[in-house]
N, C-alpha and C. Protein backbone atom coordinates (compact mmCIF):
# COMPACT_ATOMS: atom_id res chain seq x y z
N UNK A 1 152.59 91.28 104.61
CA UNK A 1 151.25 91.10 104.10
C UNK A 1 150.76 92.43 103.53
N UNK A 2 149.97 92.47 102.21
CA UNK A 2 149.36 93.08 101.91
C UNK A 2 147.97 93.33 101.47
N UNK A 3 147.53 94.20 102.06
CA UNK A 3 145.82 94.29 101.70
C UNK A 3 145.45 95.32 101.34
N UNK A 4 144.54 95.34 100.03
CA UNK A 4 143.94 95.91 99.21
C UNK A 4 142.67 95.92 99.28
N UNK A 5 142.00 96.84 99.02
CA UNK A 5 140.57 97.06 98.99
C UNK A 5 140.07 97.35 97.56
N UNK A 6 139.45 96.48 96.88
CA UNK A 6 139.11 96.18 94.90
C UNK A 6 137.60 96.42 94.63
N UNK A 7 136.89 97.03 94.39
CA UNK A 7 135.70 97.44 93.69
C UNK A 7 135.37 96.66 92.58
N UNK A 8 134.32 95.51 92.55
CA UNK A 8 133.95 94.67 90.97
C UNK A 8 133.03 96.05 90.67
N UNK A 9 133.53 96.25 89.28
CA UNK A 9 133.46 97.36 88.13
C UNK A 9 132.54 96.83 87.16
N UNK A 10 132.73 95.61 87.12
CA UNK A 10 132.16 95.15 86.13
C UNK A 10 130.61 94.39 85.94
N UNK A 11 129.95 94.69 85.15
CA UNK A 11 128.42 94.93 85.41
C UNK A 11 127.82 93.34 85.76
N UNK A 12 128.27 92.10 85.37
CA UNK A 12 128.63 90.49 85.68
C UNK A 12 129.18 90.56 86.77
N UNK A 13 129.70 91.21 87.36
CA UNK A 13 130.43 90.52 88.22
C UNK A 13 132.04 89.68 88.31
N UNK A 14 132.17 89.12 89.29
CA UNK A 14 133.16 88.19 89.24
C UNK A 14 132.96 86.90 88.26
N UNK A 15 132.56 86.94 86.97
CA UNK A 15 132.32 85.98 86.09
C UNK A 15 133.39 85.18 85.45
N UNK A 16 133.00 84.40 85.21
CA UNK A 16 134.14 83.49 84.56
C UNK A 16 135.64 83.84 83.78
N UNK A 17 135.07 84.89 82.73
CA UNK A 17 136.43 85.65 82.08
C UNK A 17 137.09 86.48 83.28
N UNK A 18 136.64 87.37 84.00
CA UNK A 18 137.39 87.81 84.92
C UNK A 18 138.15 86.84 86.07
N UNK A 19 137.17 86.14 86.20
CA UNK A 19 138.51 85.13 87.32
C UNK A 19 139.35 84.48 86.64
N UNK A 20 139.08 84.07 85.10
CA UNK A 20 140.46 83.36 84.33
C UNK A 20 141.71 84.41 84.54
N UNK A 21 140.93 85.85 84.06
CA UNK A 21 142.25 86.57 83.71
C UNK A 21 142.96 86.81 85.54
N UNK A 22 142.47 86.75 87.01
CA UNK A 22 142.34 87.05 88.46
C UNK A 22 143.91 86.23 88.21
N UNK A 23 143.64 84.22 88.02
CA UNK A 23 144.12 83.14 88.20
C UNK A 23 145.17 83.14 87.52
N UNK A 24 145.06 83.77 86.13
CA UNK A 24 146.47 83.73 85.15
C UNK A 24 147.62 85.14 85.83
N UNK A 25 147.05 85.79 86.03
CA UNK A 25 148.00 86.64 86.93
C UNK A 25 148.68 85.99 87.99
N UNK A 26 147.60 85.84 89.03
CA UNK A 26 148.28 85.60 90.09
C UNK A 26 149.07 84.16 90.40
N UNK A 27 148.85 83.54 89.42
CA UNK A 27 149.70 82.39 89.18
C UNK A 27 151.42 82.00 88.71
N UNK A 28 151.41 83.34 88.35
CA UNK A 28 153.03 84.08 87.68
C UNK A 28 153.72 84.56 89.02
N UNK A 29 152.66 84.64 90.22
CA UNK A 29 153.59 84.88 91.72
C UNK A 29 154.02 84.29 92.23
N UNK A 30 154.95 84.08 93.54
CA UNK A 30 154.95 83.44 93.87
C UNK A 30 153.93 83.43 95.45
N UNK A 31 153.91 84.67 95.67
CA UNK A 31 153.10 84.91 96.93
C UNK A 31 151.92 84.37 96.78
N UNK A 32 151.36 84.07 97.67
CA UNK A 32 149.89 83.61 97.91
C UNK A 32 149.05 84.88 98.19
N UNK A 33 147.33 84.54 97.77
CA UNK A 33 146.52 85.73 97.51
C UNK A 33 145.41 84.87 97.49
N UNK A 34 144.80 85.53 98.32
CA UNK A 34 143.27 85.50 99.10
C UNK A 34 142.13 86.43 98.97
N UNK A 35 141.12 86.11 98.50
CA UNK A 35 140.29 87.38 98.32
C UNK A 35 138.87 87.36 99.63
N UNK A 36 138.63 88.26 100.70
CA UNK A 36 137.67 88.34 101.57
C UNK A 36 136.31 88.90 100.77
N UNK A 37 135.23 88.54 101.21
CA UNK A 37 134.30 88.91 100.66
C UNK A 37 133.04 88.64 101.72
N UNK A 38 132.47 89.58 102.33
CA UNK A 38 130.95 89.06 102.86
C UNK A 38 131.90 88.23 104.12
N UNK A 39 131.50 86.81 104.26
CA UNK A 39 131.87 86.03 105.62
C UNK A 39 133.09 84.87 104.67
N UNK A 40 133.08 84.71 103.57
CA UNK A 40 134.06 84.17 102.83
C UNK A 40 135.35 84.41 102.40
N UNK A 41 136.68 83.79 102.12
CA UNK A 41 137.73 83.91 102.48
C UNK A 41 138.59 82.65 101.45
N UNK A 42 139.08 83.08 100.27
CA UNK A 42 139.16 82.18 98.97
C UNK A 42 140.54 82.28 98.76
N UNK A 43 140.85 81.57 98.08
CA UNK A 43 142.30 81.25 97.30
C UNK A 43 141.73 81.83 95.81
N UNK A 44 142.46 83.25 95.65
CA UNK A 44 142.51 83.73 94.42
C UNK A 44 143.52 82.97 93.09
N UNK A 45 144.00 82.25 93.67
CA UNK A 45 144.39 80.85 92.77
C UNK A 45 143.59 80.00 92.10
N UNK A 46 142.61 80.27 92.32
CA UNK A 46 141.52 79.09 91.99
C UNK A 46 140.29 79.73 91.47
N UNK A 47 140.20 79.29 90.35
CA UNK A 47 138.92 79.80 89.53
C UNK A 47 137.84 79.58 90.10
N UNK A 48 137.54 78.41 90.50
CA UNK A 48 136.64 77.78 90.98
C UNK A 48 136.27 78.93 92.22
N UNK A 49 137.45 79.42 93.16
CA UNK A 49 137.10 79.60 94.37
C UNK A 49 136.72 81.40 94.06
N UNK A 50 137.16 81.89 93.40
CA UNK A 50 136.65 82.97 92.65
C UNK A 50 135.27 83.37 92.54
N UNK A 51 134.76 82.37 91.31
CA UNK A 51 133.52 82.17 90.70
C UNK A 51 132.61 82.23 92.46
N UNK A 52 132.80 80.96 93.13
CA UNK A 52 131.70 80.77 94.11
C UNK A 52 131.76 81.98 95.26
N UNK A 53 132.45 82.43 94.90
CA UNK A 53 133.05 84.03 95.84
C UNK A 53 131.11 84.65 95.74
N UNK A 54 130.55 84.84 94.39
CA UNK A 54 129.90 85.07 94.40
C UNK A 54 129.68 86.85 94.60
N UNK A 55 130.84 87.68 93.42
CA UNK A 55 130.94 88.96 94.25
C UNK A 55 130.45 89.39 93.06
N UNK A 56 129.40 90.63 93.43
CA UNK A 56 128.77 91.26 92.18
C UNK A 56 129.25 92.19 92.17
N UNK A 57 128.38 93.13 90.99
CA UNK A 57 128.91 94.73 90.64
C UNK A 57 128.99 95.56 91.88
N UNK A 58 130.45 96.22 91.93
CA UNK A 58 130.25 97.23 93.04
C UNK A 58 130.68 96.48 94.30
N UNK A 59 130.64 95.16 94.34
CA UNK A 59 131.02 94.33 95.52
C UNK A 59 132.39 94.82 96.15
N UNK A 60 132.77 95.29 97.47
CA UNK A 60 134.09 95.71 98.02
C UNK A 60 134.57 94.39 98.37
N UNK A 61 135.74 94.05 97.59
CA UNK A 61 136.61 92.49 98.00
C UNK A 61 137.75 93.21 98.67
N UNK A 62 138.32 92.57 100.00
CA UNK A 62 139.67 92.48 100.22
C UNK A 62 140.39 91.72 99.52
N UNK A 63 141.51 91.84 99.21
CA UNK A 63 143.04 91.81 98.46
C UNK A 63 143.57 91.44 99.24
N UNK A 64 144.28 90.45 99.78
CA UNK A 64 145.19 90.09 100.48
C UNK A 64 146.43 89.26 100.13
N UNK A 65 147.56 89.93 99.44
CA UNK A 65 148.85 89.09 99.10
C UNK A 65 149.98 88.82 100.12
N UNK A 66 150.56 87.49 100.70
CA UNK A 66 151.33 88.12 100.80
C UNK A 66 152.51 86.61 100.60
N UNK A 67 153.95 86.99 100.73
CA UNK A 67 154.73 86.50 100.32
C UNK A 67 155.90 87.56 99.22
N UNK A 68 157.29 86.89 99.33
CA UNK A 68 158.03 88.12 98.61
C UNK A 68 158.03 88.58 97.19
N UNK A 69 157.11 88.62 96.32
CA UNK A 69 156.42 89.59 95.64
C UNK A 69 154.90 90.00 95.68
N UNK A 70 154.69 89.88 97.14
CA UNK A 70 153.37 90.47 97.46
C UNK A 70 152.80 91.72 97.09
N UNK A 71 153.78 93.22 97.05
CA UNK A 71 153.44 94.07 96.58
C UNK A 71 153.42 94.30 95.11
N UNK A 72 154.24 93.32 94.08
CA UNK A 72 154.13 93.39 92.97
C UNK A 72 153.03 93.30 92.04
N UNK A 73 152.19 91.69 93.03
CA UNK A 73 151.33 90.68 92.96
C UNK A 73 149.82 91.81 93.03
N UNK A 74 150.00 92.22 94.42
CA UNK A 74 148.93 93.30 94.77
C UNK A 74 148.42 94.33 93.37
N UNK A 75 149.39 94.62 93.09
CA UNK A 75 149.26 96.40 92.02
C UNK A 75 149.22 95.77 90.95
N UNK A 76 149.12 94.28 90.37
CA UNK A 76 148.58 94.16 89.11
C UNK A 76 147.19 93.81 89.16
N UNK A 77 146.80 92.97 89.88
CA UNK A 77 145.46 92.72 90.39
C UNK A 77 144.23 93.91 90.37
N UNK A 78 145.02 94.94 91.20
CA UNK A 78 144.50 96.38 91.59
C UNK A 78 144.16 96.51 90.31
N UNK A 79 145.27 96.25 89.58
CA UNK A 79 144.99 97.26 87.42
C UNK A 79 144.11 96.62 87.02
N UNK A 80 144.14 95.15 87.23
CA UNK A 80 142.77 94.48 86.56
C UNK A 80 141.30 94.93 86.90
N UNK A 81 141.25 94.95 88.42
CA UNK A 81 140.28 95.98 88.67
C UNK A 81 139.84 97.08 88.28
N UNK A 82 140.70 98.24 88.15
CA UNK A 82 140.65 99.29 87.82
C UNK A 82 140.48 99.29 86.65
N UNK A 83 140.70 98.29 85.76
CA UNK A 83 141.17 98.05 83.99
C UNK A 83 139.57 97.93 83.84
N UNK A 84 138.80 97.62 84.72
CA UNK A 84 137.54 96.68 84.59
C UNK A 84 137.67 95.30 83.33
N UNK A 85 138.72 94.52 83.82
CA UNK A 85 139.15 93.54 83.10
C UNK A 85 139.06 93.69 81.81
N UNK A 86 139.20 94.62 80.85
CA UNK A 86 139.66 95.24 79.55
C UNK A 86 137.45 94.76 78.66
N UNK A 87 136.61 94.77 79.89
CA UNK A 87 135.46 94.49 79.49
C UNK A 87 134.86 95.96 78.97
N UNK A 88 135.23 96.88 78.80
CA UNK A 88 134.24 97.96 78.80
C UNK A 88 135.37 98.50 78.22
């Protein structure tokens, strides 16, 4: 298992374009990936479950991949973050 700690960068939030691009990533894994937030606990697979995540600017999400390309899965995610989803 791996867990990451992700900073939303982006001034929206976890908005719609960013969880498309979250879902199209992590959908190319095979590991499973969960994002913690507040008392909530989501399938980063799912747009839907993303969006109602409800995580704003600056929000600290846990990262949690795991399965055998968990660390691969992890450090692109991380870039999207860090990328501030190519919004800025």
């Amino acid at each position: 298992m791996t867990k990451t700690k992700l900073t939303v960068l982006t001034r929206a939030g976890l908005h719609t374009r960013p969880a498309s691009m979250i879902v199209k990533v992590a959908n190319r894994y095979k590991s499973s990936i969960h994002f913690e937030y507040e008392n909530a606990n989501i399938n980063a697979k799912s747009i839907m479950g993303i969006i109602t995540l409800g995580a704003v600017y600056r929000a600290e999400i846990t990262c949690i991949c795991e399965g055998e390309d968990e660390k691969e899965l992890s450090e692109e995610i991380k870039a999207l973050f860090e990328k501030r989803f190519e919004e800025e």
